[in-house]
N, C-alpha and C. Protein backbone atom coordinates (compact mmCIF):
# COMPACT_ATOMS: atom_id res chain seq x y z
N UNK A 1 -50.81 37.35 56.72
CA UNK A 1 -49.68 36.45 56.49
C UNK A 1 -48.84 36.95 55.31
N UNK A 2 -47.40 36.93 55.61
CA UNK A 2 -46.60 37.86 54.71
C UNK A 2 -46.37 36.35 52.97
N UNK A 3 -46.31 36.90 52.30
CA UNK A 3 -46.29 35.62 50.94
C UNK A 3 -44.88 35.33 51.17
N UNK A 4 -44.74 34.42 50.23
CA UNK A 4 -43.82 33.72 50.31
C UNK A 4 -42.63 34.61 49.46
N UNK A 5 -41.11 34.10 49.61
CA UNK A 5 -40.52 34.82 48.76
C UNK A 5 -39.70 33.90 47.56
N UNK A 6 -40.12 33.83 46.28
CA UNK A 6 -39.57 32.70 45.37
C UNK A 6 -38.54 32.96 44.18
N UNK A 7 -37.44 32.59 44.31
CA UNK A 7 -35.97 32.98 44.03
C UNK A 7 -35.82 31.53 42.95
N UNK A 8 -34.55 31.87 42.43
CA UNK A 8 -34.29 30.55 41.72
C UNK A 8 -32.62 30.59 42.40
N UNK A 9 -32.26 29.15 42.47
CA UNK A 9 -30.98 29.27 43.18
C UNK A 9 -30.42 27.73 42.83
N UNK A 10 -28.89 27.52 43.14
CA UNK A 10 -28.41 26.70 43.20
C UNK A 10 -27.95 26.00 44.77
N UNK A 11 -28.34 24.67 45.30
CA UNK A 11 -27.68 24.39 46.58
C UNK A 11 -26.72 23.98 46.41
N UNK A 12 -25.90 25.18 47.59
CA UNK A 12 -24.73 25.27 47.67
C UNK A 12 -23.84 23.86 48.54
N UNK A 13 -24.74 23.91 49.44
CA UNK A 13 -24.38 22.69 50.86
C UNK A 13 -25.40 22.04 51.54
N UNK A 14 -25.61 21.23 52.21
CA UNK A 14 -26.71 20.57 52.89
C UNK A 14 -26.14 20.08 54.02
N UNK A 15 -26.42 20.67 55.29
CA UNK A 15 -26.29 20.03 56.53
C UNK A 15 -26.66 19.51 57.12
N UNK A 16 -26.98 18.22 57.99
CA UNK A 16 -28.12 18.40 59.38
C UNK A 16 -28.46 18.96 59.86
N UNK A 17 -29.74 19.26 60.62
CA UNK A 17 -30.13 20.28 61.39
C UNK A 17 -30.96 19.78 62.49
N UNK A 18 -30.60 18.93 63.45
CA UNK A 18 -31.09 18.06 64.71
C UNK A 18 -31.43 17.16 63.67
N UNK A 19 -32.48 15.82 64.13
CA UNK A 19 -32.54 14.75 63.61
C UNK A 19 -33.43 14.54 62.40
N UNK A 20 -34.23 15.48 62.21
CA UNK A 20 -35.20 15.69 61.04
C UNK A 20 -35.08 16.94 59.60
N UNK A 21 -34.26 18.15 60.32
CA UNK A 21 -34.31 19.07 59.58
C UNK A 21 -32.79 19.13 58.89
N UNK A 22 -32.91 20.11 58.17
CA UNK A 22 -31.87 20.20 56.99
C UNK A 22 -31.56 21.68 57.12
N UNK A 23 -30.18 21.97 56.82
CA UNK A 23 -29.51 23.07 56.92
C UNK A 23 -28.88 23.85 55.61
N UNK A 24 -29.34 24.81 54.88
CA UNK A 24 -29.27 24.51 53.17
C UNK A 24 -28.49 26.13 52.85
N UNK A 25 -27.72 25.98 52.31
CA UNK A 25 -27.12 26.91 51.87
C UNK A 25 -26.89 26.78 50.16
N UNK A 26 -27.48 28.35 49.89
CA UNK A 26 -27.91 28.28 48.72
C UNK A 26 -27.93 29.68 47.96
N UNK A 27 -26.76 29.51 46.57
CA UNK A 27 -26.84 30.84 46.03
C UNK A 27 -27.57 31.25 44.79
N UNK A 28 -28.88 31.79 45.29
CA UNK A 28 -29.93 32.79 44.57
C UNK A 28 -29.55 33.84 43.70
N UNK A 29 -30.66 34.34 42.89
CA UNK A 29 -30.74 35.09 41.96
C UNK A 29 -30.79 36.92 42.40
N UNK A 30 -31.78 36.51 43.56
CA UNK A 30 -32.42 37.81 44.28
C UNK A 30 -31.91 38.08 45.35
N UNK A 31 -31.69 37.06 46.37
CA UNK A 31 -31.03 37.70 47.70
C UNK A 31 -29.36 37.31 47.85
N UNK A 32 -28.84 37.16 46.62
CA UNK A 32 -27.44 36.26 46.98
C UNK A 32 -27.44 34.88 47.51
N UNK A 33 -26.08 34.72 48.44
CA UNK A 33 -26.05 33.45 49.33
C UNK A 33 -26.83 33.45 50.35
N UNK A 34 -27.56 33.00 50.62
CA UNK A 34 -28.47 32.61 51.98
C UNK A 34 -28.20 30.87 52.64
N UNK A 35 -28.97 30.93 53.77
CA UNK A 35 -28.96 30.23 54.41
C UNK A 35 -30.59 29.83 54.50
N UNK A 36 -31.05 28.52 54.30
CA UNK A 36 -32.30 28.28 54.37
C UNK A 36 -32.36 27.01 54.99
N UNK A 37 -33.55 27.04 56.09
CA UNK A 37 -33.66 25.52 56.91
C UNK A 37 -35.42 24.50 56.05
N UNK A 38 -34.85 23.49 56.57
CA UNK A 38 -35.77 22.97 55.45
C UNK A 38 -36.40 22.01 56.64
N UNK A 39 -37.65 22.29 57.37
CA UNK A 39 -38.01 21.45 58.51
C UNK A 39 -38.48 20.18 57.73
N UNK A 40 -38.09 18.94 58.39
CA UNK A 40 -38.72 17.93 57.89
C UNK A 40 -37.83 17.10 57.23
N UNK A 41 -37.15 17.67 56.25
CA UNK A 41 -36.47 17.36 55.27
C UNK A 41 -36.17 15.69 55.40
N UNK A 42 -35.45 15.34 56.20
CA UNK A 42 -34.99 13.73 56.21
C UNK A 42 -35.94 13.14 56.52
N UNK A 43 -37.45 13.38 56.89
CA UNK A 43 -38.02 12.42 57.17
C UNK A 43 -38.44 11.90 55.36
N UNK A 44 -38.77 10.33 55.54
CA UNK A 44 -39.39 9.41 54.66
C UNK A 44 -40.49 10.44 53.91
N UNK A 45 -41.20 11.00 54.65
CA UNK A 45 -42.28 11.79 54.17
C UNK A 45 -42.62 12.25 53.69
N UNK A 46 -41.35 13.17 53.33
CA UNK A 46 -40.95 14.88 53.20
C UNK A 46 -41.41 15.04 51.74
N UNK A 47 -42.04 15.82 51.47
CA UNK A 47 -41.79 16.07 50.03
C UNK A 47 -40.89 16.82 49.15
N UNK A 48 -39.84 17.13 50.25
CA UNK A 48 -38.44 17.65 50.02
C UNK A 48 -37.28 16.83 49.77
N UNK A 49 -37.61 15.36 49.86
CA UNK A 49 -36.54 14.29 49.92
C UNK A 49 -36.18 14.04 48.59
N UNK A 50 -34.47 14.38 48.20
CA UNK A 50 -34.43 14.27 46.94
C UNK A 50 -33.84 15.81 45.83
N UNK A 51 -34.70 16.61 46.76
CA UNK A 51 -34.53 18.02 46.17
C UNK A 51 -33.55 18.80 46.33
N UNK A 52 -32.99 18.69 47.55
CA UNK A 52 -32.02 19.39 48.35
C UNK A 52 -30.19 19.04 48.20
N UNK A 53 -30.51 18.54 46.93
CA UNK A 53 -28.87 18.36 46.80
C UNK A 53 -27.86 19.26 46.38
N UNK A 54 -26.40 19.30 46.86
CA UNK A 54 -25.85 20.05 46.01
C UNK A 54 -25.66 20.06 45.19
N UNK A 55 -25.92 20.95 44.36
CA UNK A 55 -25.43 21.42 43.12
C UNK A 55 -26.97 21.33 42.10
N UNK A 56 -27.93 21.03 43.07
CA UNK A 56 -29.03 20.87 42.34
C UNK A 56 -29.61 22.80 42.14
N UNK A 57 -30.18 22.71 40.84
CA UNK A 57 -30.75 24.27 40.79
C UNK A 57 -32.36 23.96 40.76
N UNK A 58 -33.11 24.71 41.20
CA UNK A 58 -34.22 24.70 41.36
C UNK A 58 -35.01 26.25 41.79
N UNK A 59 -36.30 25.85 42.17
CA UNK A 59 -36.85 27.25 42.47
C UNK A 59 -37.66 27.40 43.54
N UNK A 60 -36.92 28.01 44.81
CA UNK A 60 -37.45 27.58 46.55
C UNK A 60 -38.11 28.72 46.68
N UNK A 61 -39.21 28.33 47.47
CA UNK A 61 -40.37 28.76 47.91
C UNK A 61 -39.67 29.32 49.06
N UNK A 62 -39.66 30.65 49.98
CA UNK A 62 -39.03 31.04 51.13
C UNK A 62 -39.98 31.79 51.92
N UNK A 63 -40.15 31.24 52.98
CA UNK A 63 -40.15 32.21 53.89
C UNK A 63 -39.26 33.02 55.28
N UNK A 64 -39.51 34.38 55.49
CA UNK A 64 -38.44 34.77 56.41
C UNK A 64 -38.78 34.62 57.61
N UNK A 65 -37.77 34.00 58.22
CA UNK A 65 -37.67 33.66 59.75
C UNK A 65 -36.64 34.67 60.69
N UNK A 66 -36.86 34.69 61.37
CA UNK A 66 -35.57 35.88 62.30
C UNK A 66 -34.43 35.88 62.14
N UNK A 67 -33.60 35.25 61.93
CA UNK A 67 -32.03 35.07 61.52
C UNK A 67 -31.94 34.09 59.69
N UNK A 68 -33.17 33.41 59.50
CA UNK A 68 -32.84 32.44 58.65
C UNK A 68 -34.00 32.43 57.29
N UNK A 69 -33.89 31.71 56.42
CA UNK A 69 -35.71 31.69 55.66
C UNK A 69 -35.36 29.95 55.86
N UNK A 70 -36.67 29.52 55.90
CA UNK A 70 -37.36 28.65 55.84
C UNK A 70 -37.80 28.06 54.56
N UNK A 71 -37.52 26.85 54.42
CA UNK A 71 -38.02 26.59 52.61
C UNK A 71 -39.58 25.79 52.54
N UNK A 72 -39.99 26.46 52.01
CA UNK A 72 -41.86 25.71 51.98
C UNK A 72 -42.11 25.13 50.86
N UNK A 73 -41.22 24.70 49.77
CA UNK A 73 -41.36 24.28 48.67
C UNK A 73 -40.53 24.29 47.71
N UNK A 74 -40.12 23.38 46.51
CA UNK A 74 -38.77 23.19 46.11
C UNK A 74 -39.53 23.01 44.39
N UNK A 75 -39.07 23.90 43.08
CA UNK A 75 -39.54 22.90 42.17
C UNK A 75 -38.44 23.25 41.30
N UNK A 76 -37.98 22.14 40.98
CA UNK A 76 -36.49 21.22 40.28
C UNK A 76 -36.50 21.84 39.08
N UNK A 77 -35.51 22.93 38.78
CA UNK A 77 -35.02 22.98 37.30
C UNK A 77 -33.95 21.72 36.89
N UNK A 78 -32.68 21.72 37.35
CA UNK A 78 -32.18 20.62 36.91
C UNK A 78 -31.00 20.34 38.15
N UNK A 79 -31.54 18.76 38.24
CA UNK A 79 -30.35 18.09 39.90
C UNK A 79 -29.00 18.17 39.40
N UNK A 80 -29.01 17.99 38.01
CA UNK A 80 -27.41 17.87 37.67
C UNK A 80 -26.88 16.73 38.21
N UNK A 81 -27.61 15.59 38.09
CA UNK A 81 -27.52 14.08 38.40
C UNK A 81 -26.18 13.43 38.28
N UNK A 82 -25.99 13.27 37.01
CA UNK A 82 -24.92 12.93 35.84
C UNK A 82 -23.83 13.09 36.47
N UNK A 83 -23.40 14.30 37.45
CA UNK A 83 -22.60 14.87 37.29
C UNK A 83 -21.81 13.90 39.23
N UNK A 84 -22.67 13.34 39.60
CA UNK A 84 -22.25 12.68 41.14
C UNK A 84 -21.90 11.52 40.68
N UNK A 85 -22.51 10.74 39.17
CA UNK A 85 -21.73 9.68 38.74
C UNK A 85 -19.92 9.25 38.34
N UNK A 86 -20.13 10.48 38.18
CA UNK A 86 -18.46 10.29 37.86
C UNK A 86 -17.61 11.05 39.13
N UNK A 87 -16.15 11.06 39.22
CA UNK A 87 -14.62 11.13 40.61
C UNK A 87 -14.56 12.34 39.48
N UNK A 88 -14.29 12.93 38.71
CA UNK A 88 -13.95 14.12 38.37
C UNK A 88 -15.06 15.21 38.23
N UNK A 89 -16.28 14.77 37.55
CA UNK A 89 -17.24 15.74 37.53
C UNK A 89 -17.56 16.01 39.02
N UNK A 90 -17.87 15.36 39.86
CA UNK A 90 -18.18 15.29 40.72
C UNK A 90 -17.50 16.10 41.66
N UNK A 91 -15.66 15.83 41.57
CA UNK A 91 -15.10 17.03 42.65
C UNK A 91 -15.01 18.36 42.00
N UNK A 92 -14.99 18.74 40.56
CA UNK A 92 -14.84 19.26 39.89
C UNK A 92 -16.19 20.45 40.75
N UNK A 93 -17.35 19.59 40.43
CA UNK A 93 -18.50 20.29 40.40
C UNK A 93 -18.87 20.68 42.11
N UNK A 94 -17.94 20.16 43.21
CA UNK A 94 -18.00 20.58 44.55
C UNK A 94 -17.47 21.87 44.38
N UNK A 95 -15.82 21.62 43.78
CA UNK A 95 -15.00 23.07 43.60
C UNK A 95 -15.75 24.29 43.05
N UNK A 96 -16.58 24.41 41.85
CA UNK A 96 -17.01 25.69 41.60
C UNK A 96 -18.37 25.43 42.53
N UNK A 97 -19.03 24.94 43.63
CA UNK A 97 -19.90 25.18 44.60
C UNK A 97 -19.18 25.81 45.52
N UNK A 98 -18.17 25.21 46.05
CA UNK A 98 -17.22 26.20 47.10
C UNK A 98 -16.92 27.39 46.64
N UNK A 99 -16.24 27.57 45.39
CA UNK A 99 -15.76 29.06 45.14
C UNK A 99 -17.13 30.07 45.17
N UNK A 100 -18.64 29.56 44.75
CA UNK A 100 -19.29 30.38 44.84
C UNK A 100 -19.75 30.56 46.26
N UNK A 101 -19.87 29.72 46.85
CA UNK A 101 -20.13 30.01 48.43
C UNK A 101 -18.84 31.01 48.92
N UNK A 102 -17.75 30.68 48.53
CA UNK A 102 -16.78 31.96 49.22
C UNK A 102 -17.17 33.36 48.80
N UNK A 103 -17.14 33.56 47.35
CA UNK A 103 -17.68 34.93 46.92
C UNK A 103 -18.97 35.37 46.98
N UNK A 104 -19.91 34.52 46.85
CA UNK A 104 -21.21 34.87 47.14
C UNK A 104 -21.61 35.60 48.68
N UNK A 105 -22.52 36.56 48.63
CA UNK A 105 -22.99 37.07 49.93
C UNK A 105 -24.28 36.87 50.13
N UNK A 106 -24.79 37.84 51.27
CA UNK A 106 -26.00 37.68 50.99
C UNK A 106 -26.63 39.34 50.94
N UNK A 107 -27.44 39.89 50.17
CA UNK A 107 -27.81 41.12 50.17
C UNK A 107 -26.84 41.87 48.76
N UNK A 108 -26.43 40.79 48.02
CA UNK A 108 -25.61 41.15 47.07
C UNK A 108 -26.67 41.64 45.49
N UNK A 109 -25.51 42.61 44.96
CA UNK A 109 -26.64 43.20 44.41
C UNK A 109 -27.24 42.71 43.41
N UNK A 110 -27.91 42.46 42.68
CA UNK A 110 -29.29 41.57 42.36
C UNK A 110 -28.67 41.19 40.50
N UNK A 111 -27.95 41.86 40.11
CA UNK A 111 -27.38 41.78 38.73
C UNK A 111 -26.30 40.81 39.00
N UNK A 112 -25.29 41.19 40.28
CA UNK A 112 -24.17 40.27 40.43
C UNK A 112 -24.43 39.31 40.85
N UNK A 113 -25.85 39.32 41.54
CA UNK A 113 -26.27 37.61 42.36
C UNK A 113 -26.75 36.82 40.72
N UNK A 114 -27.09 37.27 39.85
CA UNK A 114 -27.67 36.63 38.94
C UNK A 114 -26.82 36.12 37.86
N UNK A 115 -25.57 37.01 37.76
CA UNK A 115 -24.41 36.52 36.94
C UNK A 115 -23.98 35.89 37.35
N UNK A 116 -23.77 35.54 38.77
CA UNK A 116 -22.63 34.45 39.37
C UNK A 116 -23.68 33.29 39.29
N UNK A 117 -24.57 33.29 39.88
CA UNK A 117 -25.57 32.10 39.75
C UNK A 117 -26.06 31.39 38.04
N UNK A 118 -26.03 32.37 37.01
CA UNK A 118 -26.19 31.92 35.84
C UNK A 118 -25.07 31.13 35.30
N UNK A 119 -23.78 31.98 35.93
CA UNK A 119 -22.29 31.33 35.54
C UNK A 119 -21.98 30.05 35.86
N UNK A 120 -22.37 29.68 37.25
CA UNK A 120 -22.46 28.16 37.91
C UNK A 120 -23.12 27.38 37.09
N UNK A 121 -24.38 27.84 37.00
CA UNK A 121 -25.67 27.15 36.03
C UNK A 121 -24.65 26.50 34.46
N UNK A 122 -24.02 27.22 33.98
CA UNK A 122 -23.63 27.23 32.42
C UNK A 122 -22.50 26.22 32.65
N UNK A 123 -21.73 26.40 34.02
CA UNK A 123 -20.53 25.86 34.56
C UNK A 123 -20.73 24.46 34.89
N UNK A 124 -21.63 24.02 35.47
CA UNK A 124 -22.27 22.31 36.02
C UNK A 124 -22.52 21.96 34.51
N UNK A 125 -23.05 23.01 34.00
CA UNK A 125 -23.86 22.21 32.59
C UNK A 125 -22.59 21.95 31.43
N UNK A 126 -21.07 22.81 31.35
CA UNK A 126 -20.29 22.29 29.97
C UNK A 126 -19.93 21.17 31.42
N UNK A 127 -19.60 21.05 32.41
CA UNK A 127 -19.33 19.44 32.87
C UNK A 127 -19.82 18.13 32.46
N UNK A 128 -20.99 18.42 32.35
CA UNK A 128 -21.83 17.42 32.43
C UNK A 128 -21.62 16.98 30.63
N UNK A 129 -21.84 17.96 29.57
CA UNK A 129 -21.37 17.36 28.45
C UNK A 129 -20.19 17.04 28.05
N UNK A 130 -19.26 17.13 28.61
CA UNK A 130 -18.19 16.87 28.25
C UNK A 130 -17.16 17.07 26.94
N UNK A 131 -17.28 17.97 27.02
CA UNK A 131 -16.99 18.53 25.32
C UNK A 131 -15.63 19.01 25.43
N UNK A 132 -15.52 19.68 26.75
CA UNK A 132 -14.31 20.39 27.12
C UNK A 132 -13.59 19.57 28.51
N UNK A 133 -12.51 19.87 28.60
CA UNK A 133 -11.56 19.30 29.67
C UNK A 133 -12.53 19.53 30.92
N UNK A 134 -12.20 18.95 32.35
CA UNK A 134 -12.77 19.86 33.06
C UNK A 134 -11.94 20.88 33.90
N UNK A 135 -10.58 21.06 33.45
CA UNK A 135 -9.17 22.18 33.57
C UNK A 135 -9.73 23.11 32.79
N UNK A 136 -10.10 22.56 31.66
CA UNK A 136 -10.31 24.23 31.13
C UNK A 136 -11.63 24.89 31.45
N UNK A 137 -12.86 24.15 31.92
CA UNK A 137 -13.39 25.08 32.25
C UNK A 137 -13.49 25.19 33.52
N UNK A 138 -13.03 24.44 34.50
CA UNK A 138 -12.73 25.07 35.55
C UNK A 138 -11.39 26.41 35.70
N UNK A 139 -10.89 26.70 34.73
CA UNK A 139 -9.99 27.92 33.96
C UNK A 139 -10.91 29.05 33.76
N UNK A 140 -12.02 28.98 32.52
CA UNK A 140 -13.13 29.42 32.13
C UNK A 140 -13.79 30.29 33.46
N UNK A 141 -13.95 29.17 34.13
CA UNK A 141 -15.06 29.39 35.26
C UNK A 141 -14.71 30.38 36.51
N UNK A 142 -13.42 30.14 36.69
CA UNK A 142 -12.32 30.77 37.87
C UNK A 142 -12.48 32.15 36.95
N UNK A 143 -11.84 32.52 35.99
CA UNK A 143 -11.64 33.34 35.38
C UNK A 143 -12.65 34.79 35.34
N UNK A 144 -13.90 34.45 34.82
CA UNK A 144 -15.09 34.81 34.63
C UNK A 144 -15.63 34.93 36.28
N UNK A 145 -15.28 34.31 36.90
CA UNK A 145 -16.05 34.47 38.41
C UNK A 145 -14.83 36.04 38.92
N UNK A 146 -13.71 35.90 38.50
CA UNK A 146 -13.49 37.31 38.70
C UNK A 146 -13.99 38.29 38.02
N UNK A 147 -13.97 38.17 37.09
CA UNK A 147 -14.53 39.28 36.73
C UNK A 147 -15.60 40.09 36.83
N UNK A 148 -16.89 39.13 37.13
CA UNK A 148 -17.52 39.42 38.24
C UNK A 148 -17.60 40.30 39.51
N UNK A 149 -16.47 39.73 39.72
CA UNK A 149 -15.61 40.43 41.31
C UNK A 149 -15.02 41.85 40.99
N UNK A 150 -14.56 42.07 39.74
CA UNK A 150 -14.33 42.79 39.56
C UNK A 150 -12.31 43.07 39.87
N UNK A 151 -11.96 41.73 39.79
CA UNK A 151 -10.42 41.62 40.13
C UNK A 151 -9.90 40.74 38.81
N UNK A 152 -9.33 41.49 38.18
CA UNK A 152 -8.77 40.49 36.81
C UNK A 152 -8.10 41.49 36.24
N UNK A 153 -6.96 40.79 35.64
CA UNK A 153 -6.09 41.31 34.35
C UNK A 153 -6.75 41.44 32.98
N UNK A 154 -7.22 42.45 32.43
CA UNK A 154 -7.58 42.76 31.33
C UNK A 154 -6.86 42.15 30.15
N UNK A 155 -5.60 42.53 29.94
CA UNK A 155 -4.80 41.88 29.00
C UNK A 155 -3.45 41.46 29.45
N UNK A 156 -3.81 40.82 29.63
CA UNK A 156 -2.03 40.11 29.75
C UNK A 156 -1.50 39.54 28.59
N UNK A 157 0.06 39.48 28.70
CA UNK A 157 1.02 39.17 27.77
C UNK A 157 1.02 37.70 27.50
N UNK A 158 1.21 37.27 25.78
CA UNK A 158 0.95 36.02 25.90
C UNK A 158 0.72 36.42 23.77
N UNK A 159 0.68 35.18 23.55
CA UNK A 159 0.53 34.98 22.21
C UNK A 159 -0.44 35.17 21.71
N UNK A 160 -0.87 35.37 20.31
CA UNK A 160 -2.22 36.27 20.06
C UNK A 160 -3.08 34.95 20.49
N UNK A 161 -3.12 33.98 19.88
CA UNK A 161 -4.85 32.82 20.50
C UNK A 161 -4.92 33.10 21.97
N UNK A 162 -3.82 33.16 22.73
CA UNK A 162 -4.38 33.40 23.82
C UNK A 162 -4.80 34.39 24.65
N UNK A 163 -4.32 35.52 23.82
CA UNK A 163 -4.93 36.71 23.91
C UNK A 163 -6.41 37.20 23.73
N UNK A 164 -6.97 36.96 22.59
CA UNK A 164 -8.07 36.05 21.78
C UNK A 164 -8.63 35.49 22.65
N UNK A 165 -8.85 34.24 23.43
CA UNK A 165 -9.21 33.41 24.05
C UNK A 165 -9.53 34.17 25.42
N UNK A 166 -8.50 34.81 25.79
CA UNK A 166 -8.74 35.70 27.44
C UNK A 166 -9.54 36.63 27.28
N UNK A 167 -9.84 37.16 25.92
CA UNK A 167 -10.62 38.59 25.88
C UNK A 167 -12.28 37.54 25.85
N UNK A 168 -12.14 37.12 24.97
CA UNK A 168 -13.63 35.99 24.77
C UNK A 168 -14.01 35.64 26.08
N UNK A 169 -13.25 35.68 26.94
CA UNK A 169 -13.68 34.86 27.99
C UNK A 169 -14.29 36.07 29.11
N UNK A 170 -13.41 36.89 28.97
CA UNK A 170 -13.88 38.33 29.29
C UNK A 170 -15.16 38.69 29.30
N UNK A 171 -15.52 38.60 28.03
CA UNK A 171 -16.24 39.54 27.57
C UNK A 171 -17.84 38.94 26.51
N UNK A 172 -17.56 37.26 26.48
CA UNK A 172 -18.64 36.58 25.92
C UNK A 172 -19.90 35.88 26.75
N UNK A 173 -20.81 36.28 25.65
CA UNK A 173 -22.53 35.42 26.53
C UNK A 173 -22.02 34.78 27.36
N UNK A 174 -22.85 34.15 28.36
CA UNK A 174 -22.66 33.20 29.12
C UNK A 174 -23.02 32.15 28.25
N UNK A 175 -23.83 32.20 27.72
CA UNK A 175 -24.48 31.59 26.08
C UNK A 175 -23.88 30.35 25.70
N UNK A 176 -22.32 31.37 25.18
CA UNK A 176 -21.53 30.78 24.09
C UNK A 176 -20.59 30.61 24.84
N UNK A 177 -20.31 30.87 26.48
CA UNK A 177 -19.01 30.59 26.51
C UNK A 177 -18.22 29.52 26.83
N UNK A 178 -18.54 28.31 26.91
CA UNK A 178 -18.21 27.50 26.46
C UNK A 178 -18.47 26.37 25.12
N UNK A 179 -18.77 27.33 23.86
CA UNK A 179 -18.61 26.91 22.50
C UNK A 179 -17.62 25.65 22.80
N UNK A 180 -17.51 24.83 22.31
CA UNK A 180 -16.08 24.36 21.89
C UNK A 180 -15.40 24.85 20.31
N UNK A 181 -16.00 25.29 19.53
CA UNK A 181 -14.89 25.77 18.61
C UNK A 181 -14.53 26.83 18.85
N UNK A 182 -14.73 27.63 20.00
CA UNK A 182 -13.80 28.29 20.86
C UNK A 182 -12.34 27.90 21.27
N UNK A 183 -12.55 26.33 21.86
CA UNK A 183 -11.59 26.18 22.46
C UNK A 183 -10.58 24.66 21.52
N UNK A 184 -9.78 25.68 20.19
CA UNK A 184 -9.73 24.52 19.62
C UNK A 184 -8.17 24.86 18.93
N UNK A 185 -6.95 25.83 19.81
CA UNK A 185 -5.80 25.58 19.41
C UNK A 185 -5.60 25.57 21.07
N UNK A 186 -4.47 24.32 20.99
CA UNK A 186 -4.13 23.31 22.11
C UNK A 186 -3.07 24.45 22.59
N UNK A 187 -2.34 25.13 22.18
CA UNK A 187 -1.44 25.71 22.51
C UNK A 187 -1.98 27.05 23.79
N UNK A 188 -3.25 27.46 22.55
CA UNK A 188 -3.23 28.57 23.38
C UNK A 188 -4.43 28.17 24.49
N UNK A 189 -4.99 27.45 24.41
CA UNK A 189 -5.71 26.77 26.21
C UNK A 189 -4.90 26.81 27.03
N UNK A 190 -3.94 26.09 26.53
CA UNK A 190 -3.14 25.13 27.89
C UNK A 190 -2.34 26.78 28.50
N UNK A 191 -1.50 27.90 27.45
CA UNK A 191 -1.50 29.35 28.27
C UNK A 191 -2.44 29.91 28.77
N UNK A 192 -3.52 29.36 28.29
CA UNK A 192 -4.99 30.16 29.20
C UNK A 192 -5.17 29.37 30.43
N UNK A 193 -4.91 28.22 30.16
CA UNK A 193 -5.14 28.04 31.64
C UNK A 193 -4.58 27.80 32.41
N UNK A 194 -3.02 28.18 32.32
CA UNK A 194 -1.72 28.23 33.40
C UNK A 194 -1.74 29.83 34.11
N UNK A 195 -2.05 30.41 33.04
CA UNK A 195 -2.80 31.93 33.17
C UNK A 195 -3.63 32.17 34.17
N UNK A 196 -4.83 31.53 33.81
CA UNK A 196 -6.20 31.98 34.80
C UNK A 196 -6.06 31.17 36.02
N UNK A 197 -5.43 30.30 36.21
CA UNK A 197 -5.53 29.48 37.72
C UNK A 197 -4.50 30.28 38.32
N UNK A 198 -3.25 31.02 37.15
CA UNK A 198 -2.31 31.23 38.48
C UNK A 198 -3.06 32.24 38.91
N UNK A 199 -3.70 33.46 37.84
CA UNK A 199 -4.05 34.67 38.68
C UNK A 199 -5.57 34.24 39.66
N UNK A 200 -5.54 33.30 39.92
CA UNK A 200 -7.01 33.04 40.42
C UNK A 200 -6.55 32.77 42.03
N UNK A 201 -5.19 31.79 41.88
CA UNK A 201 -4.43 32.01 43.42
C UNK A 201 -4.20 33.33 43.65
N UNK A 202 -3.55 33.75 42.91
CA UNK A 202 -3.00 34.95 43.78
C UNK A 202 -3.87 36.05 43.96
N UNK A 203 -4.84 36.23 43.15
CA UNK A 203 -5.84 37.07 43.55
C UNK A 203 -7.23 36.64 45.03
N UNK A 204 -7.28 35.47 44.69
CA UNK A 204 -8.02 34.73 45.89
C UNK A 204 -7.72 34.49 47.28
N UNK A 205 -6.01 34.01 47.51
CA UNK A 205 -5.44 33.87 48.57
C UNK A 205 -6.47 32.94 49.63
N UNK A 206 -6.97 32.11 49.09
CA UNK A 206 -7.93 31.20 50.35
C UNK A 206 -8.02 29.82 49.77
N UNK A 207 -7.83 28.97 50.31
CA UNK A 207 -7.71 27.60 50.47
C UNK A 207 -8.67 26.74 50.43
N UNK A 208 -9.35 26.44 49.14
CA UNK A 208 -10.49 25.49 48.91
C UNK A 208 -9.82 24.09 49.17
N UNK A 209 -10.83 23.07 50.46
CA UNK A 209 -11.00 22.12 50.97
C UNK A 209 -11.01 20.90 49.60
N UNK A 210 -11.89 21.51 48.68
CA UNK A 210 -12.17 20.64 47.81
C UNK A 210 -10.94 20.13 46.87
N UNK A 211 -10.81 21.45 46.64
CA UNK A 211 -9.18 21.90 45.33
C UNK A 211 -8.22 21.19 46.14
N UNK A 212 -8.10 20.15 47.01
CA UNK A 212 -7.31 19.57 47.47
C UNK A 212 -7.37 18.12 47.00
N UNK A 213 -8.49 17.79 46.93
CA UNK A 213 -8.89 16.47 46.36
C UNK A 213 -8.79 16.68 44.92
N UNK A 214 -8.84 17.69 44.51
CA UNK A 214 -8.61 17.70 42.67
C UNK A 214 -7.25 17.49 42.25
């Protein structure tokens, strides 16, 4: 019997899957975006009930099935609860789940599956404290997910804080990057983040469902 394969990941989406099972899409550390079915899942029973939310991060137990893996076990780093209580965290925190499901793959290479997935991780979490707008770090977040990608303006024109501010964002921990005494002349945010959303359209060209409700 082949072992299991155990990833740490964020769920991305949760579908039905006939009347009992669950349909889970979810972007990992190790294999990228995958697709994982979770038999059982809605029943009363399950010891999966609860686990499988979006935006929850945790650490799934997998096994591989012919087209799909199979989840045999779920253990909860953090649901990111907080964050379904509130109309802004909440669509806020769908939007950077969608953008990573668009860029995310699967078979992606194992450094970039782990930056984008750490980035989300850091990204749910300045939501949830609220320290910062959630424009600017959904700015932050857009921003940094290119770069990733490897599609971004290095320096663009603009006044020195926000020059300052775009390189930091560039180029800082995931750690620190949302410090807030980072983000603490009003002037040069609000160019950072007329900045990073526009180049985030025009470099993206695709139409988040969610970013409609925001």
């Amino acid at each position: 019997m082949k072992e299991d394969i155990v990833v740490k990941g964020i769920v991305l989406s949760l579908a039905p899957q006939s009347e009992y099972n669950k349909r889970v899409q979810i972007l990992s550390d190790k294999l990228g975006k995958i697709t994982a079915f979770a038999q059982g899942a809605a029943k009363q029973s399950s010891h999966l009930i609860g686990k499988l939310r979006p935006m929850t991060a945790a650490e799934f137990s997998l096994s591989k099935g012919r087209s799909a893996y199979n989840i045999r076990g779920v253990r909860l780093i953090d649901p990111f609860y907080e964050l379904s209580q509130g109309l802004d965290s909440s669509l806020y925190g769908m939007y950077f789940l969608e953008m990573a499901a668009y860029f995310g793959q699967e078979g992606m290479v194992e450094s970039e599956a782990k930056s984008m997935l750490n980035l989300l991780f850091v990204s749910l979490s300045a939501l949830r404290q609220k320290a910062l707008s959630p424009m600017l770090i959904r700015a932050v977040y857009e921003l940094r997910l290119l770069v990733i990608e490897g599609e971004y303006t290095a320096s663009p024109e603009g006044g020195e804080g926000f020059r300052e501010l775009w390189k930091r964002t560039i180029a800082s921990p995931l750690s620190k990057l949302y410090e807030p005494s980072a983000y603490t002349d009003e002037k040069a945010c609000e160019a950072f983040i007329r900045e990073a959303l526009d180049m985030s359209k025009r470099l993206c060209g695709h139409e988040f469902r969610s970013l409609k409700l925001l």
